[in-house]
N, C-alpha and C. Protein backbone atom coordinates (compact mmCIF):
# COMPACT_ATOMS: atom_id res chain seq x y z
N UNK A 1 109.72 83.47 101.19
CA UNK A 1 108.50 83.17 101.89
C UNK A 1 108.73 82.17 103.02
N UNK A 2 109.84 81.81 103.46
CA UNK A 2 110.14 80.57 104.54
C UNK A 2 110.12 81.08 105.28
N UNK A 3 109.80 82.73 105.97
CA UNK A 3 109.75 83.19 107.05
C UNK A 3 107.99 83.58 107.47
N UNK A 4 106.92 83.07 106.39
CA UNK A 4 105.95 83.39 106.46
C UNK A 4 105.13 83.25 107.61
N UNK A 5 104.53 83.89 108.67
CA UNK A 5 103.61 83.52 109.38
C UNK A 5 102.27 83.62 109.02
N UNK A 6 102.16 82.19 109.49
CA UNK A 6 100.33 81.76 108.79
C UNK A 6 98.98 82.45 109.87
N UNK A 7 99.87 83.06 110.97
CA UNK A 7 98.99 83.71 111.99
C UNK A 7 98.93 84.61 112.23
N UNK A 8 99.91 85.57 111.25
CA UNK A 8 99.44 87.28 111.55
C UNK A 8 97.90 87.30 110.61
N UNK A 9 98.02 88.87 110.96
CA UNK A 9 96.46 89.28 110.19
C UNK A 9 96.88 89.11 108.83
N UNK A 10 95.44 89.14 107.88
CA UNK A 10 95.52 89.12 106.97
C UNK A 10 94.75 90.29 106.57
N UNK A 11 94.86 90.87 104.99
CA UNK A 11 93.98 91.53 103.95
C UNK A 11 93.92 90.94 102.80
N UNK A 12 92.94 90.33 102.18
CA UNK A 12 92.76 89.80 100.98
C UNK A 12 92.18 91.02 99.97
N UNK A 13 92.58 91.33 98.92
CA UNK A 13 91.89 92.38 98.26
C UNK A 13 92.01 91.51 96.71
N UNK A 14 90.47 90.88 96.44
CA UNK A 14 89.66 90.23 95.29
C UNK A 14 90.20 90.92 94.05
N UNK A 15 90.62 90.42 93.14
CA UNK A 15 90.34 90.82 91.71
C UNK A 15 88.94 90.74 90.70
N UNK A 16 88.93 91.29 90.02
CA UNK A 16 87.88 91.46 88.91
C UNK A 16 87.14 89.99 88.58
N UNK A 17 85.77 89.61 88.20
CA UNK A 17 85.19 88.56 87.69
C UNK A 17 84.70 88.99 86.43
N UNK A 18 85.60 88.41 85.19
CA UNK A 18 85.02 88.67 83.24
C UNK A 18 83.62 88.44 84.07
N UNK A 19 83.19 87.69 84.86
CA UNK A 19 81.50 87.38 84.64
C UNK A 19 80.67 88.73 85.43
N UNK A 20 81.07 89.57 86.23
CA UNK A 20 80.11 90.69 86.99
C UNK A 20 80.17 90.25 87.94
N UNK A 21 80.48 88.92 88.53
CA UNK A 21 79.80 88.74 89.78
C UNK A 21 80.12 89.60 91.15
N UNK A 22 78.92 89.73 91.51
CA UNK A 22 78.83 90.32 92.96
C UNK A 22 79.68 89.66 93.89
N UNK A 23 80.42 90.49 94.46
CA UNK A 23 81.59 89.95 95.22
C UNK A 23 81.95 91.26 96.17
N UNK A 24 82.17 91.25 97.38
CA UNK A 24 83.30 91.98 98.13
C UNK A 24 84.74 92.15 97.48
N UNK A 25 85.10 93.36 97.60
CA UNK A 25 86.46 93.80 96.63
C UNK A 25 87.55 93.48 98.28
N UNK A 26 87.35 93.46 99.31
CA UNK A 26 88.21 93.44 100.58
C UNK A 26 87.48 92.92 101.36
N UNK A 27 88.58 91.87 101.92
CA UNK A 27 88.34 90.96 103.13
C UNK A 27 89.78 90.84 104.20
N UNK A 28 88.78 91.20 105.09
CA UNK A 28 89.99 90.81 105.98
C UNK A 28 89.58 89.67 107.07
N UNK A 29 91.09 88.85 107.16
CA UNK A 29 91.26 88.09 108.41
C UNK A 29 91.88 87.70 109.50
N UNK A 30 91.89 87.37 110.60
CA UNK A 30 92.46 87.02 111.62
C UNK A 30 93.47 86.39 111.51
N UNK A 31 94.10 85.50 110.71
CA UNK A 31 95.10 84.66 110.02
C UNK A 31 95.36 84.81 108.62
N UNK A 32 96.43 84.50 108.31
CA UNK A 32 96.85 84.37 107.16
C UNK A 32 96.25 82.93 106.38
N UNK A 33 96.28 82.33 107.02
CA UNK A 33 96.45 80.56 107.07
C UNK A 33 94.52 80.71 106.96
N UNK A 34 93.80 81.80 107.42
CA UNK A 34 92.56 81.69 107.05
C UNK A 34 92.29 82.06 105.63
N UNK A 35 92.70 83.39 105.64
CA UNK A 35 92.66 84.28 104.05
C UNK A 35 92.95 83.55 103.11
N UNK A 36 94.44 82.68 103.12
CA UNK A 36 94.35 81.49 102.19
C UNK A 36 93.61 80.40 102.00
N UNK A 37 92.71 79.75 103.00
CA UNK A 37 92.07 78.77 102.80
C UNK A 37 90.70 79.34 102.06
N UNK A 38 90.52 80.75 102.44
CA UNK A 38 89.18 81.32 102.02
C UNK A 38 89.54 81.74 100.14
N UNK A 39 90.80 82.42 100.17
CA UNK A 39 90.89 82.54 98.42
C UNK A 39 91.05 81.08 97.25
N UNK A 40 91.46 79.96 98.49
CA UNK A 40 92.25 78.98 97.26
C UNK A 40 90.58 77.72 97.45
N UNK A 41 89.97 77.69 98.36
CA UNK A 41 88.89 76.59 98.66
C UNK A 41 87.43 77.28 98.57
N UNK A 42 87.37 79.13 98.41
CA UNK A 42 85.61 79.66 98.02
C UNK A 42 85.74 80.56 96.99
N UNK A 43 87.19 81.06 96.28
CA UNK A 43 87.04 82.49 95.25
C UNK A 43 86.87 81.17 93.70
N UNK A 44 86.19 81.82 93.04
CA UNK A 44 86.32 81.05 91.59
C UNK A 44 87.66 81.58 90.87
N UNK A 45 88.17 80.66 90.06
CA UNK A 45 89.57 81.00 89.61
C UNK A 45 89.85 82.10 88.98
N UNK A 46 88.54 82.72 88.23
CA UNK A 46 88.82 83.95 87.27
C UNK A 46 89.30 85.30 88.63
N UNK A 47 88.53 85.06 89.86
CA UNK A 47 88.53 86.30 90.72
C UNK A 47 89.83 85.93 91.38
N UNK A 48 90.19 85.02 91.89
CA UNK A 48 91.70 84.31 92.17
C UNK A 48 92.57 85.07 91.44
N UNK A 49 92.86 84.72 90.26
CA UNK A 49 93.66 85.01 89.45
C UNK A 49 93.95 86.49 89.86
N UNK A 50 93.64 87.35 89.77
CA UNK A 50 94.01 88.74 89.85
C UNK A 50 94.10 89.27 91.54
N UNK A 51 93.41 88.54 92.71
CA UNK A 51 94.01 88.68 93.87
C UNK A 51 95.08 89.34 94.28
N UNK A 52 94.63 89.64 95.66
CA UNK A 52 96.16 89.84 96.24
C UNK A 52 96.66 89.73 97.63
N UNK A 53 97.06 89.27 98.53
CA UNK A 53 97.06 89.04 99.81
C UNK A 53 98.33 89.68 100.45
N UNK A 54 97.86 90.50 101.74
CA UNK A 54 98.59 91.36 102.14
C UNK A 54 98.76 90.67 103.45
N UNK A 55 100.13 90.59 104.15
CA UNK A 55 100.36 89.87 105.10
C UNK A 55 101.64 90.72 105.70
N UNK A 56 102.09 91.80 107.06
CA UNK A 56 102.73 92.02 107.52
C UNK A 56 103.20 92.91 106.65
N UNK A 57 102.31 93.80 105.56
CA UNK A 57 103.00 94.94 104.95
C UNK A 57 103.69 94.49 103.68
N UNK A 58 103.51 92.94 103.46
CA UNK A 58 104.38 92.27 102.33
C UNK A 58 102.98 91.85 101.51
N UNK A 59 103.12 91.95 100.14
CA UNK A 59 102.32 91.61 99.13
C UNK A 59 102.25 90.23 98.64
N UNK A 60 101.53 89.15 98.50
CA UNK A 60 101.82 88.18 97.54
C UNK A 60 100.49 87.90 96.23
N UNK A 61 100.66 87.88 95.12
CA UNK A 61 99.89 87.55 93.81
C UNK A 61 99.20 86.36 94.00
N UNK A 62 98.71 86.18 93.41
CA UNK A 62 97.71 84.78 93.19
C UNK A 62 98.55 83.52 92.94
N UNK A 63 99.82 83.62 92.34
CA UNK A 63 100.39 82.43 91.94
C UNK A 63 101.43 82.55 93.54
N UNK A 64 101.76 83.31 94.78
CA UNK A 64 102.57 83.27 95.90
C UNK A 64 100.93 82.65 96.77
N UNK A 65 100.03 83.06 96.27
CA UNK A 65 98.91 82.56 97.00
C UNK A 65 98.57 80.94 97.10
N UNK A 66 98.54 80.50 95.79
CA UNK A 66 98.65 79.53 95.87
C UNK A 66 99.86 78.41 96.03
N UNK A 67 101.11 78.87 95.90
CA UNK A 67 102.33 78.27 96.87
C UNK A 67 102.38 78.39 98.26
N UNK A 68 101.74 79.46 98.98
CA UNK A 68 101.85 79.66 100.19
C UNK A 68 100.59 78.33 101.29
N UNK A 69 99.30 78.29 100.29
CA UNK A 69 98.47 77.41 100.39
C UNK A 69 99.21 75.93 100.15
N UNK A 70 99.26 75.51 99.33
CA UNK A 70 99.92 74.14 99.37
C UNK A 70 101.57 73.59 99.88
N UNK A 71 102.02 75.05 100.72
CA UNK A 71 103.69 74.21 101.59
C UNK A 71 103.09 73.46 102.35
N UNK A 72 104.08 73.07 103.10
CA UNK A 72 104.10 71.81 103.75
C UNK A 72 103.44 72.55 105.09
N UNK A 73 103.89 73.80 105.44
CA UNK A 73 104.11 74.67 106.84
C UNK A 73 102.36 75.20 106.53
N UNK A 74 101.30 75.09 105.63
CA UNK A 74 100.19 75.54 105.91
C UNK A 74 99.75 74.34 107.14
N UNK A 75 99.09 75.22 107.77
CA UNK A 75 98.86 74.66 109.85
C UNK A 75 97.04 73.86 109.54
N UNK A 76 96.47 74.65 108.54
CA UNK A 76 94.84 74.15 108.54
C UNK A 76 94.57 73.30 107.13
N UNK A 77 94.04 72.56 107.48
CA UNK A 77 93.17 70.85 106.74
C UNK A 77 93.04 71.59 105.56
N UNK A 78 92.95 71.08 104.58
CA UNK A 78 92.42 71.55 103.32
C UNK A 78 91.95 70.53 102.54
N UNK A 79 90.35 71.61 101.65
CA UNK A 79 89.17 70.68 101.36
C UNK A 79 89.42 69.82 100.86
N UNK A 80 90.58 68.97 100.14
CA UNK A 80 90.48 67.69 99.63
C UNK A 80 91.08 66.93 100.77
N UNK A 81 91.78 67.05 101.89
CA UNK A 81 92.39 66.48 103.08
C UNK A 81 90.99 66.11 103.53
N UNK A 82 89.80 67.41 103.83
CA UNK A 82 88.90 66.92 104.86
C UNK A 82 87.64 66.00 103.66
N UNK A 83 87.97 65.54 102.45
CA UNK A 83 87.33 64.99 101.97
C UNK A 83 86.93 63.10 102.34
């Protein structure tokens, strides 16, 4: 992942909520570096968990999701930074 760019497009495709909740199953974004701030700082953890983020034709899981969110090389503030 050290070759990751946080500025190609993204596809986020949501996993399942045990609770029903109403949710979009696909999102897409303009950045990568967005898609992650949007799965790791607005999805609740149960819909997290089963995620998947598509970046340049390469796949990463919920647990590459959240390593990719907390390197050093993520470019945008994150909600406990802008706290």
């Amino acid at each position: 992942m050290s070759n990751f760019d946080y500025n190609d497009f993204a596809e986020l495709y949501l996993g399942r909520s045990p609770l029903g909740q109403s949710m979009a199953r696909y999102r897409r974004f303009d950045t990568a570096a967005e898609a992650l701030r949007f799965a790791m700082e607005e999805l609740p953890r149960d819909v997290l968990r089963g995620s998947m983020l598509e970046v340049d034709e390469e796949r990463f899981n919920s647990h590459q999701i959240d390593e990719l969110y907390n390197a050093s090389q993520y470019p945008l503030s994150r909600a406990e930074e802008a706290a």
